[in-house]
C-alpha atoms as a PDB file:
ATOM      1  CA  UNK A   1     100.758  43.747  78.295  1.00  0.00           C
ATOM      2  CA  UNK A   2     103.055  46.003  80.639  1.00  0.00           C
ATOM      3  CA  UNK A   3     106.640  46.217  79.724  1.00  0.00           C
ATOM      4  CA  UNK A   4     107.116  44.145  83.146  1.00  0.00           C
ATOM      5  CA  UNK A   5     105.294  41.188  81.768  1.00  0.00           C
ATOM      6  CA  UNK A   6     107.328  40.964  78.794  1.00  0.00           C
ATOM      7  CA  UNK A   7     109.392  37.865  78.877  1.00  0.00           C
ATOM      8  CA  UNK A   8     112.862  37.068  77.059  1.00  0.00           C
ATOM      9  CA  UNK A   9     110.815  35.017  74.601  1.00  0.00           C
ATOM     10  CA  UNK A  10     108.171  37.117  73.624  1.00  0.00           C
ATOM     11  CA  UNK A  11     111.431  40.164  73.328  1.00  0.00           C
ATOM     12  CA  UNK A  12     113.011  37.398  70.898  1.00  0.00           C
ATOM     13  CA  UNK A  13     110.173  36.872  69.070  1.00  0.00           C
ATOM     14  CA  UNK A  14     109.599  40.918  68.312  1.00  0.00           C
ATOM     15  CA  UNK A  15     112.614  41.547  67.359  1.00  0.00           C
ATOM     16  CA  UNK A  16     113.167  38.763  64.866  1.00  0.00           C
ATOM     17  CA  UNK A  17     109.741  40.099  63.306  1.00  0.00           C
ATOM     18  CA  UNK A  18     111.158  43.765  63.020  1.00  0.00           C
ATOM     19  CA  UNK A  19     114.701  42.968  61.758  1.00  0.00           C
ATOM     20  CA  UNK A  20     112.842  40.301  59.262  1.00  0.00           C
ATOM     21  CA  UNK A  21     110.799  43.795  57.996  1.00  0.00           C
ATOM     22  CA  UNK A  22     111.859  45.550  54.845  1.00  0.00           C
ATOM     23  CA  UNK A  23     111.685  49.114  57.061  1.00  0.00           C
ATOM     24  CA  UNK A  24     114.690  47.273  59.294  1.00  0.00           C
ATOM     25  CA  UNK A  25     116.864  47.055  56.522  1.00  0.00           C
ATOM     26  CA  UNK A  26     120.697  48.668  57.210  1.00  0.00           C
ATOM     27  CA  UNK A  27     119.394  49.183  60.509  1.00  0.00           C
ATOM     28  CA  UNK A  28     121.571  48.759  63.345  1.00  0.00           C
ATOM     29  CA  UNK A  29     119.741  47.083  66.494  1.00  0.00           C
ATOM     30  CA  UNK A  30     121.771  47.843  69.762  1.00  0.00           C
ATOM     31  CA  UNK A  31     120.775  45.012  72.555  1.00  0.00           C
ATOM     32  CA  UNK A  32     121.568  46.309  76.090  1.00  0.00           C
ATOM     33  CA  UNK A  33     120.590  44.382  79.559  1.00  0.00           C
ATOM     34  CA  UNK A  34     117.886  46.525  81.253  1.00  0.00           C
ATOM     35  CA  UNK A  35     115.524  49.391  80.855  1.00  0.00           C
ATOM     36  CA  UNK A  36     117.449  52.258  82.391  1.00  0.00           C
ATOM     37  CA  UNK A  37     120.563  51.511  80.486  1.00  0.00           C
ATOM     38  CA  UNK A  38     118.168  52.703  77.106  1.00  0.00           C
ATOM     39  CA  UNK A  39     117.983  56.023  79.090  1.00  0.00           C
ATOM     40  CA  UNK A  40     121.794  56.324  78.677  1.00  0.00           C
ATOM     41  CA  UNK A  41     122.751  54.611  75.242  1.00  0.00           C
ATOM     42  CA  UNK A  42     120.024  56.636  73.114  1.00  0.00           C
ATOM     43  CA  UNK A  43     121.850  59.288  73.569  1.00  0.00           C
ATOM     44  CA  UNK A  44     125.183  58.396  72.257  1.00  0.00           C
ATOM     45  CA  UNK A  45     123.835  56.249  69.222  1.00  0.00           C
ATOM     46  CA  UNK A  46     121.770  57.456  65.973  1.00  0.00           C
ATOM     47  CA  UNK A  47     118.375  56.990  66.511  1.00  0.00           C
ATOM     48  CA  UNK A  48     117.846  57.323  62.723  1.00  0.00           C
ATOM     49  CA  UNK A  49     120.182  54.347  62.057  1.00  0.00           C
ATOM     50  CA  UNK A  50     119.709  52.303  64.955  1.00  0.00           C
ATOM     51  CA  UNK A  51     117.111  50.738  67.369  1.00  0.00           C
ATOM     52  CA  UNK A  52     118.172  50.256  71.058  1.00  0.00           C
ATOM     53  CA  UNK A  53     116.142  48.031  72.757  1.00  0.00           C
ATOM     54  CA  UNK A  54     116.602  45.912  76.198  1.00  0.00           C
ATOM     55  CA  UNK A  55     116.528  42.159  76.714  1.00  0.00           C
ATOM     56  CA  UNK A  56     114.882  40.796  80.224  1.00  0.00           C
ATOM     57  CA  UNK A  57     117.034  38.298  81.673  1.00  0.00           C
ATOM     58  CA  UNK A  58     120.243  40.036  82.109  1.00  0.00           C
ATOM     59  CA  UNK A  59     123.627  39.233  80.438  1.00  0.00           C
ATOM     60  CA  UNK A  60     123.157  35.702  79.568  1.00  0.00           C
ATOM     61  CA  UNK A  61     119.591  36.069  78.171  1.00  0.00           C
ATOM     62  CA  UNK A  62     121.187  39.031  76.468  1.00  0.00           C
ATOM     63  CA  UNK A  63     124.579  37.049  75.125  1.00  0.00           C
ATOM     64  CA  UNK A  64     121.819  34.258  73.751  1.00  0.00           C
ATOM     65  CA  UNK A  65     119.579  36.825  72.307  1.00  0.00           C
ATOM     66  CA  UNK A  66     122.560  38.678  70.275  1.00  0.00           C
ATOM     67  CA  UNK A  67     124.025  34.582  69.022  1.00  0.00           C
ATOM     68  CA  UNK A  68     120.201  33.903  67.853  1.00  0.00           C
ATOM     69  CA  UNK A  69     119.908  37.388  66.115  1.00  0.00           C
ATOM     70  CA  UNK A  70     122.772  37.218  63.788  1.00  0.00           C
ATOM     71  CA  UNK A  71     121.545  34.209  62.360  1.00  0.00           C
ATOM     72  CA  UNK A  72     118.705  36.687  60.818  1.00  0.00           C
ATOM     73  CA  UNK A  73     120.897  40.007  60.375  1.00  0.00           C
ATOM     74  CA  UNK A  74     124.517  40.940  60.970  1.00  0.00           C
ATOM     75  CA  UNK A  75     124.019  44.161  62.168  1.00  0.00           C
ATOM     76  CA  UNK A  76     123.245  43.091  65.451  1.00  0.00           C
ATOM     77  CA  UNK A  77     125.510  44.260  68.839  1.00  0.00           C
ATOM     78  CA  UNK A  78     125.319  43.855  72.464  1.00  0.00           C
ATOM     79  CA  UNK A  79     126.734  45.778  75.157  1.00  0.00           C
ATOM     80  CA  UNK A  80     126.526  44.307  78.163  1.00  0.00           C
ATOM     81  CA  UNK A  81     128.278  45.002  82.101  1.00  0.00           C
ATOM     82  CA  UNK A  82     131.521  43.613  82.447  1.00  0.00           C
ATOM     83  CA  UNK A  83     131.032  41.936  85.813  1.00  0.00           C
ATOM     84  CA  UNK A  84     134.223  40.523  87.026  1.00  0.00           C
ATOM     85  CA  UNK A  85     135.420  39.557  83.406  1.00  0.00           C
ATOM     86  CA  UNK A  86     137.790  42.178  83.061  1.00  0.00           C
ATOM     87  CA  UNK A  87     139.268  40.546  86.450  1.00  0.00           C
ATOM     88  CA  UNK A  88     139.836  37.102  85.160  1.00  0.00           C
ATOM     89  CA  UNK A  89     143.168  36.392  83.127  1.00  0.00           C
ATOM     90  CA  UNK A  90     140.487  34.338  80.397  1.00  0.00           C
ATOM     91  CA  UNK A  91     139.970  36.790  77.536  1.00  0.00           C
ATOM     92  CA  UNK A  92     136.332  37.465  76.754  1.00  0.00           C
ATOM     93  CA  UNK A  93     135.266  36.551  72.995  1.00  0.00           C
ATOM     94  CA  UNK A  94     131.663  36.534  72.098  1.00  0.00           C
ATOM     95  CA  UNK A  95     130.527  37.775  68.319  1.00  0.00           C
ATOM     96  CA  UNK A  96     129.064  41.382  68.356  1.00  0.00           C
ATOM     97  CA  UNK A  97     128.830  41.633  72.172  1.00  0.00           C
ATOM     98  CA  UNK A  98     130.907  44.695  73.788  1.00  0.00           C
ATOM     99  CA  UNK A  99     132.054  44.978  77.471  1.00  0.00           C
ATOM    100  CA  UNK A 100     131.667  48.023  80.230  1.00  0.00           C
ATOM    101  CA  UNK A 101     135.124  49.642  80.519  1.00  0.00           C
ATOM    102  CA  UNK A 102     134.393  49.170  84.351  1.00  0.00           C
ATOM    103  CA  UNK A 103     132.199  46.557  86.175  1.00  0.00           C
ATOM    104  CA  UNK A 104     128.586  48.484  85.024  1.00  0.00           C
ATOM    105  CA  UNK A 105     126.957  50.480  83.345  1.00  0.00           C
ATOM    106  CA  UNK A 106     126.980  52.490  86.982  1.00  0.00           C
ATOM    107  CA  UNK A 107     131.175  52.169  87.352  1.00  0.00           C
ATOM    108  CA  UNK A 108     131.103  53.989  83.876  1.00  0.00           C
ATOM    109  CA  UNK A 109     128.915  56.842  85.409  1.00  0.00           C
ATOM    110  CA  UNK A 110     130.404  56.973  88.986  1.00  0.00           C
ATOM    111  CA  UNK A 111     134.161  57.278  87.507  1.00  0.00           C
ATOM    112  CA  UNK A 112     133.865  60.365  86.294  1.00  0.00           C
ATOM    113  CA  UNK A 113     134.743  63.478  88.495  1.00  0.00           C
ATOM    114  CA  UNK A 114     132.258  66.012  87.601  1.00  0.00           C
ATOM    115  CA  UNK A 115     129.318  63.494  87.665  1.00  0.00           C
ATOM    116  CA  UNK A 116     130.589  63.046  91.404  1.00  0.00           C
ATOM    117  CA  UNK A 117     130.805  66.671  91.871  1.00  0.00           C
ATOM    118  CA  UNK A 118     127.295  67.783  90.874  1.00  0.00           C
ATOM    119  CA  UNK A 119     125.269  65.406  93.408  1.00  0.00           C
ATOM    120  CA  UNK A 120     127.703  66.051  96.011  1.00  0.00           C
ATOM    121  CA  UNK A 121     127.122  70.270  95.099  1.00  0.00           C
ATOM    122  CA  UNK A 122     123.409  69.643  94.876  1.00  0.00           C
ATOM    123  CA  UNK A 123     122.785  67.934  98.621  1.00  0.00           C
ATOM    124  CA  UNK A 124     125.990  69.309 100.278  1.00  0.00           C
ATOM    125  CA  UNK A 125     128.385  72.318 101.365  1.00  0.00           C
ATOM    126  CA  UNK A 126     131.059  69.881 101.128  1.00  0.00           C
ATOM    127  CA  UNK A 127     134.097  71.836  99.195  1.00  0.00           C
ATOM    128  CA  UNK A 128     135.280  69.946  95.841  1.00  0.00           C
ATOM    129  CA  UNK A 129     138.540  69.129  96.666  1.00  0.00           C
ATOM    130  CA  UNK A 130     137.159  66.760  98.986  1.00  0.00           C
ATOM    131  CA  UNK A 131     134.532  65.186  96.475  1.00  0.00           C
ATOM    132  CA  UNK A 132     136.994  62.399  94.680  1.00  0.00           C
ATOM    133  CA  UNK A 133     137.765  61.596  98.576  1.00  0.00           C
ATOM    134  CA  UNK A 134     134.072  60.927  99.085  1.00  0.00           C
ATOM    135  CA  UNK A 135     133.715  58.275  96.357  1.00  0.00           C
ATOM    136  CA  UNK A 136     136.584  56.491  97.116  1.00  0.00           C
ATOM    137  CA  UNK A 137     135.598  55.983 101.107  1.00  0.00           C
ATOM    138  CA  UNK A 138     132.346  55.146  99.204  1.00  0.00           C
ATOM    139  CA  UNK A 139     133.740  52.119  97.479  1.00  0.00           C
ATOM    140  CA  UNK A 140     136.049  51.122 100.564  1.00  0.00           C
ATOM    141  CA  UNK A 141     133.479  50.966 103.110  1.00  0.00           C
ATOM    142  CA  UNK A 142     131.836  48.198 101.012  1.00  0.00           C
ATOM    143  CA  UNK A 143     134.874  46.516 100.234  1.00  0.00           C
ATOM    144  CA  UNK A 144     134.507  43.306 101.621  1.00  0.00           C
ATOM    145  CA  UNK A 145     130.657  43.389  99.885  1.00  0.00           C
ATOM    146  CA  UNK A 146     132.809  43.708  96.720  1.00  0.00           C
ATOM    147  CA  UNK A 147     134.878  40.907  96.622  1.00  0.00           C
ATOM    148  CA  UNK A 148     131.995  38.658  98.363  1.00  0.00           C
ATOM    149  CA  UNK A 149     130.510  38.516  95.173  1.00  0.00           C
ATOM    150  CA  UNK A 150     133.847  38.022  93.298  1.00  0.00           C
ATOM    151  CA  UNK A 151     134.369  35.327  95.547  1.00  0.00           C
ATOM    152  CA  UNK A 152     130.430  33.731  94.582  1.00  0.00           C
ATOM    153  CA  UNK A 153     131.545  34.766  91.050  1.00  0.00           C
ATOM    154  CA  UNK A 154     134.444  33.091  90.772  1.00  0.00           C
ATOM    155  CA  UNK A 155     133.771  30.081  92.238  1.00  0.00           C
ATOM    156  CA  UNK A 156     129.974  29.750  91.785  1.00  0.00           C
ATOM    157  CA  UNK A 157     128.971  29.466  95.592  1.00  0.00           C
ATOM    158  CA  UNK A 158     125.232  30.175  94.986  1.00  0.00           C
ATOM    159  CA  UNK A 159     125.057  32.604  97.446  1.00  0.00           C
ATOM    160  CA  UNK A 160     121.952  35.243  96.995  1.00  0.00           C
ATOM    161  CA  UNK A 161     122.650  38.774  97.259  1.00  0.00           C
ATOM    162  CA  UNK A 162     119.121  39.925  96.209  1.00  0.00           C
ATOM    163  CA  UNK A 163     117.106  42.171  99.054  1.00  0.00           C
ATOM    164  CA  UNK A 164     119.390  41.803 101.153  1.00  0.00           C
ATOM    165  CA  UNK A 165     120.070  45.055 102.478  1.00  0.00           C
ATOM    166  CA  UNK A 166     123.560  46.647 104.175  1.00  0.00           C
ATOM    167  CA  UNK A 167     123.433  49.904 103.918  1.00  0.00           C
ATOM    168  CA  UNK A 168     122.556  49.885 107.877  1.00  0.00           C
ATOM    169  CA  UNK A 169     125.441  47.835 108.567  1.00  0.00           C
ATOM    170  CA  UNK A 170     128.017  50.574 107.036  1.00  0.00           C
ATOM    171  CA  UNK A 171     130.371  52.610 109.130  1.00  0.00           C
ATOM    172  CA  UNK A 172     131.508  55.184 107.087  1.00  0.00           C
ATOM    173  CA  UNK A 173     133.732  56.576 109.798  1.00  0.00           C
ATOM    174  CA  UNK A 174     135.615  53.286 109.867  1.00  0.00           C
ATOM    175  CA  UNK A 175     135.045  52.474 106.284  1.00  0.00           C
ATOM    176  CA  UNK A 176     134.075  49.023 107.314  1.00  0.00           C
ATOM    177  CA  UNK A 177     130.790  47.570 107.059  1.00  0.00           C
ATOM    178  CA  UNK A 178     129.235  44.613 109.711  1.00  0.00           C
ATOM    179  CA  UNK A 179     130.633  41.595 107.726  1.00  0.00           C
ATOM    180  CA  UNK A 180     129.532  38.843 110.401  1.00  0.00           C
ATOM    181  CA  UNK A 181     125.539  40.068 110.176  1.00  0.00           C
ATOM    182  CA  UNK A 182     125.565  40.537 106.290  1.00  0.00           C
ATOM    183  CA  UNK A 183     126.837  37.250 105.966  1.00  0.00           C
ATOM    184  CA  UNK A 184     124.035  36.099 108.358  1.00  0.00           C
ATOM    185  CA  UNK A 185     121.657  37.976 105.919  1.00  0.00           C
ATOM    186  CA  UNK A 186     123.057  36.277 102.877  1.00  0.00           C
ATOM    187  CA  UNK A 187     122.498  32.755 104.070  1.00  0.00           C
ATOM    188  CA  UNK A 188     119.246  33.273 105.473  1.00  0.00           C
ATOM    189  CA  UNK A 189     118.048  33.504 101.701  1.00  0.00           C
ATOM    190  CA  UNK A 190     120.854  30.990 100.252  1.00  0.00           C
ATOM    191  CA  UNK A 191     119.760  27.854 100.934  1.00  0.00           C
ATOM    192  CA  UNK A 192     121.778  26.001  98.392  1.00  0.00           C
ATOM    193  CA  UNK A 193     125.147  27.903  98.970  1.00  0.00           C
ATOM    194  CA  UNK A 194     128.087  25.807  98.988  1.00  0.00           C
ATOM    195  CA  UNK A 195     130.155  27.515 101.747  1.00  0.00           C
ATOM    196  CA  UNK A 196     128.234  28.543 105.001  1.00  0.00           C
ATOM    197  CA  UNK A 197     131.330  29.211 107.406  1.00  0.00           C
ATOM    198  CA  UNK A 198     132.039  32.762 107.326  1.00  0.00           C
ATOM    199  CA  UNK A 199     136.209  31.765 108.548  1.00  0.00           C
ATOM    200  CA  UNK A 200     136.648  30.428 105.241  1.00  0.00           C
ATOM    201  CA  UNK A 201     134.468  32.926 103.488  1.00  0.00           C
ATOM    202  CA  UNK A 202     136.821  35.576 105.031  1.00  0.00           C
ATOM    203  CA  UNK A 203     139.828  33.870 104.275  1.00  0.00           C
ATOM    204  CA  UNK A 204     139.246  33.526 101.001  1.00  0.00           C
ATOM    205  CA  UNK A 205     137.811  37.181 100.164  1.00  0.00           C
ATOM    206  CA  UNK A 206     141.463  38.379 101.571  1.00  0.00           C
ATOM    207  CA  UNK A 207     142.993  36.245  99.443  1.00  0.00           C
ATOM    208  CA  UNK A 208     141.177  38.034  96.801  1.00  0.00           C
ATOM    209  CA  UNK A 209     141.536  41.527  98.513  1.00  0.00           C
ATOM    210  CA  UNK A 210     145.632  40.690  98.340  1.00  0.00           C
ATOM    211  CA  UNK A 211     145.341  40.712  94.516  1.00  0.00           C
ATOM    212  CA  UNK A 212     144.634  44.510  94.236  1.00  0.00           C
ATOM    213  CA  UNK A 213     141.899  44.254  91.917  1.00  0.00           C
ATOM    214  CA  UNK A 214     141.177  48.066  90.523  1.00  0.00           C
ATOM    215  CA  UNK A 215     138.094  49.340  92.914  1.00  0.00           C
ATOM    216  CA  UNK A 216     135.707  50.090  89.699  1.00  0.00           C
ATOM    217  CA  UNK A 217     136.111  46.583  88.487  1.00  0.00           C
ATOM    218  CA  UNK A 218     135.729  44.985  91.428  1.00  0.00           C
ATOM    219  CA  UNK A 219     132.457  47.613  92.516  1.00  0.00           C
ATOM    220  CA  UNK A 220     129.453  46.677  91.811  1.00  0.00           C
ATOM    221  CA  UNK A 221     127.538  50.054  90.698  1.00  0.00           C
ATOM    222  CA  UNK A 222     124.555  49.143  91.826  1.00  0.00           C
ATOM    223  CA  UNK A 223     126.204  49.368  95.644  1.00  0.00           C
ATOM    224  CA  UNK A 224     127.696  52.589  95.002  1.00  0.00           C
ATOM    225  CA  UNK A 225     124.990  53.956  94.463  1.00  0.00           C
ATOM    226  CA  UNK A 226     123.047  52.244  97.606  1.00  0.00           C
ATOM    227  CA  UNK A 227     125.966  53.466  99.736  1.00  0.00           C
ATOM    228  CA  UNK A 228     126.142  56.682  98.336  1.00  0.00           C
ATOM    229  CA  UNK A 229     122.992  57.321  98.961  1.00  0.00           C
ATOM    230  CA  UNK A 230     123.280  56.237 102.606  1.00  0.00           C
ATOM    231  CA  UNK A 231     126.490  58.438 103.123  1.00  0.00           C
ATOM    232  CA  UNK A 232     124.377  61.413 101.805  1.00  0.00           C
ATOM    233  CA  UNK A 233     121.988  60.712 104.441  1.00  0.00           C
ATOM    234  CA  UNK A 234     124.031  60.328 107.594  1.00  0.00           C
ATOM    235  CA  UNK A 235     127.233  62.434 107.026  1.00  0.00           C
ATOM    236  CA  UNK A 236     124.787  65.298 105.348  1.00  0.00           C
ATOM    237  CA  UNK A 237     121.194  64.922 107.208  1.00  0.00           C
ATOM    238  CA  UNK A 238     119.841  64.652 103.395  1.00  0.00           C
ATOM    239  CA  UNK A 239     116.266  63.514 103.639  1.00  0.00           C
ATOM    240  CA  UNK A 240     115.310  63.984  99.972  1.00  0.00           C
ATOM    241  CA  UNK A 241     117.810  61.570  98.306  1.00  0.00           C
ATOM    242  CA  UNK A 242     117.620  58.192  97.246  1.00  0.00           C
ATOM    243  CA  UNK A 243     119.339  55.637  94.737  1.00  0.00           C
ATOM    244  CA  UNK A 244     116.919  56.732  92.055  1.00  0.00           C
ATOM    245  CA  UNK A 245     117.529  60.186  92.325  1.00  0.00           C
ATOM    246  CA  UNK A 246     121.126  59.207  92.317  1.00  0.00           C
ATOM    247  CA  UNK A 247     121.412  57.246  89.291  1.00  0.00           C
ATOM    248  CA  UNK A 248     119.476  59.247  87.415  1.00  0.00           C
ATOM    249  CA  UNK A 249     121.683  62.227  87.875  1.00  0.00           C
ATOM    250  CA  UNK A 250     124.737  60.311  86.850  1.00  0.00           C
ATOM    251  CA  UNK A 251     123.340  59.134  83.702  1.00  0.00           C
ATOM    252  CA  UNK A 252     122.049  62.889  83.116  1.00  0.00           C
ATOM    253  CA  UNK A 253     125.513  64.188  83.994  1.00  0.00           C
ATOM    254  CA  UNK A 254     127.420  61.465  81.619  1.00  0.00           C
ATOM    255  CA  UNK A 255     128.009  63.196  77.949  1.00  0.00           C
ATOM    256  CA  UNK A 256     128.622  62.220  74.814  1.00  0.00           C
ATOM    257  CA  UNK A 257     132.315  63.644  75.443  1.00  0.00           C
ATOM    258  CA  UNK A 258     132.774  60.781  78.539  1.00  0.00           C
ATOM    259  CA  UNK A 259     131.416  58.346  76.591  1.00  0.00           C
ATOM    260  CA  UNK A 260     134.071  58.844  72.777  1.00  0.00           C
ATOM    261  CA  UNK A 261     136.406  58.719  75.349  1.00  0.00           C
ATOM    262  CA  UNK A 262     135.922  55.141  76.629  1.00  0.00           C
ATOM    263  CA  UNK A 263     137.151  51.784  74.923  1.00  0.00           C
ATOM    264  CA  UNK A 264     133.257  50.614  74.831  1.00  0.00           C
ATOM    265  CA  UNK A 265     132.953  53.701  72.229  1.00  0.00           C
ATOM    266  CA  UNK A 266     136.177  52.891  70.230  1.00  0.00           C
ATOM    267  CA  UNK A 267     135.269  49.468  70.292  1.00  0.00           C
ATOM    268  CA  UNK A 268     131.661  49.937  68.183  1.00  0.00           C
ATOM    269  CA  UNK A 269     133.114  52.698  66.635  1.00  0.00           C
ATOM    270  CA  UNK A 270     135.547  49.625  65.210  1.00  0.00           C
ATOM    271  CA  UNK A 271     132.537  47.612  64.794  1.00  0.00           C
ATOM    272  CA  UNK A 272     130.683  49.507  62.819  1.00  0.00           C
ATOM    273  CA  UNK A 273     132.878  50.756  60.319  1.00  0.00           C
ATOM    274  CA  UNK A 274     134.204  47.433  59.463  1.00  0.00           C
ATOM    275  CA  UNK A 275     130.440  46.899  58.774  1.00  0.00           C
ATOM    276  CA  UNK A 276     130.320  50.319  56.771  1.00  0.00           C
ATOM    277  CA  UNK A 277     127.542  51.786  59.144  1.00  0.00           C
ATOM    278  CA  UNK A 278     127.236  55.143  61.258  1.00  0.00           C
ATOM    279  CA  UNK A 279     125.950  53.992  64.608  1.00  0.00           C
ATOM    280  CA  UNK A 280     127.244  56.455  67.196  1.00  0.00           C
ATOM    281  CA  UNK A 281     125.067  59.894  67.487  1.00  0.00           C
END
């Protein structure tokens, strides 16, 4: 069996076998949504005191997994993406699960300056002063992308956003992207959504937009990094760069410095010594 055929089930079932082992005992098992976040976190926890493992399914399968856990062993955590929670007024309260400081995993990466700097060094002449300038036109040009899924978020609109690809519709000049044909794109493969005219779609993602949500909660990192990628391409005539290049330099780039000095970090650092254990690396 390939790690892709592993379902949430059979992922359940191993785990409650190895924290029901005697070897398991005062170990810490970290739970985190997908296999590339394990390429970051293992290097900011103790790999001597903890396991850090990945639950298919995403955040809900995850938020299930950790609930079902602790009825075996209390020193169980999750850390999963923020989303739009950190948007809503409603406080988020689940036991042992820990938010992203920004929307992702990604948001966490992207934020910081030097990470920026060093792809922008490695496939450009581009001076630095101009880098932060980069990421932010970045994150505007998909703006309305942004708060499109806030909007299906929020108010559970069933729209799909899976392969459905924009980053041909982008202006980067304008820092607009082709709203009308994206939304095209999106119904096309959302057969159940609720709201198919794109007047009150737009009217209500401006409503949104006049809120002033802060750009790396509202980002989804996963577009960043699809933009970014595309701005590389056309401002730059970069041929050897894609999102996986991309994200894999961020996470590379992201220390154990960035990460002590993010709430996620003081948060399980909280966590576990209330529960008298040395988690972080």
């Amino acid at each position: 069996m390939t790690k892709q055929d592993i379902t949430y089930q059979d992922k359940l079932n191993e785990l409650r076998l190895d924290l029901a082992h005697p070897n398991s005992k005062g170990i810490c098992f970290v739970l985190l949504e997908g296999e590339t976040d394990i390429k970051l976190f293992r290097k900011f926890f103790n790999l001597v005191n903890c396991k850090v493992e990945n639950i298919p399914g995403g955040n809900p399968k995850l938020e299930i997994a950790v609930s079902e856990l602790l009825r075996i062993c209390e020193l169980v955590i999750g850390i999963r993406d923020a989303d739009f929670i950190n948007l809503s007024t409603i406080p988020y309260s689940r036991a042992n699960m820990f938010l992203t400081d920004f929307h992702d995993i990604e948001m966490m990466l992207v934020s910081e300056d030097d990470s920026i700097s060093t792809i922008v060094f490695e496939f450009t002449d581009i001076p630095k002063e101009k880098h932060n300038s980069i990421r932010e036109k970045v994150i505007a040009s998909i703006e309305q992308i942004s708060l499109l899924k806030w909007l299906n978020d929020s108010e559970n609109l069933e729209i799909v956003f899976e392969k459905a690809g924009f980053q041909d519709l982008i202006s980067f000049a304008q820092l607009t992207i082709d709203f009308d044909q994206y939304f095209s794109r999106l119904l096309s493969k959302s057969p159940n959504a609720k709201i198919s005219d794109i007047n009150i779609i737009k009217s209500k993602i401006a409503n949104l937009k006049a809120l002033d949500a802060h750009p790396y909660q509202l980002c989804n990192g996963h577009d960043f990094v699809k933009a970014f990628s595309q701005f590389l391409r056309e401002q730059e005539k970069v041929k050897n760069i894609n999102d996986s290049i991309i994200s894999s330099i961020l996470r590379i780039k992201y220390t154990k410095e960035n990460f002590y000095n993010t709430q996620l970090y003081s948060s399980t650092k909280v966590w576990s010594d209330s529960n008298n254990c040395s988690i972080h690396a």
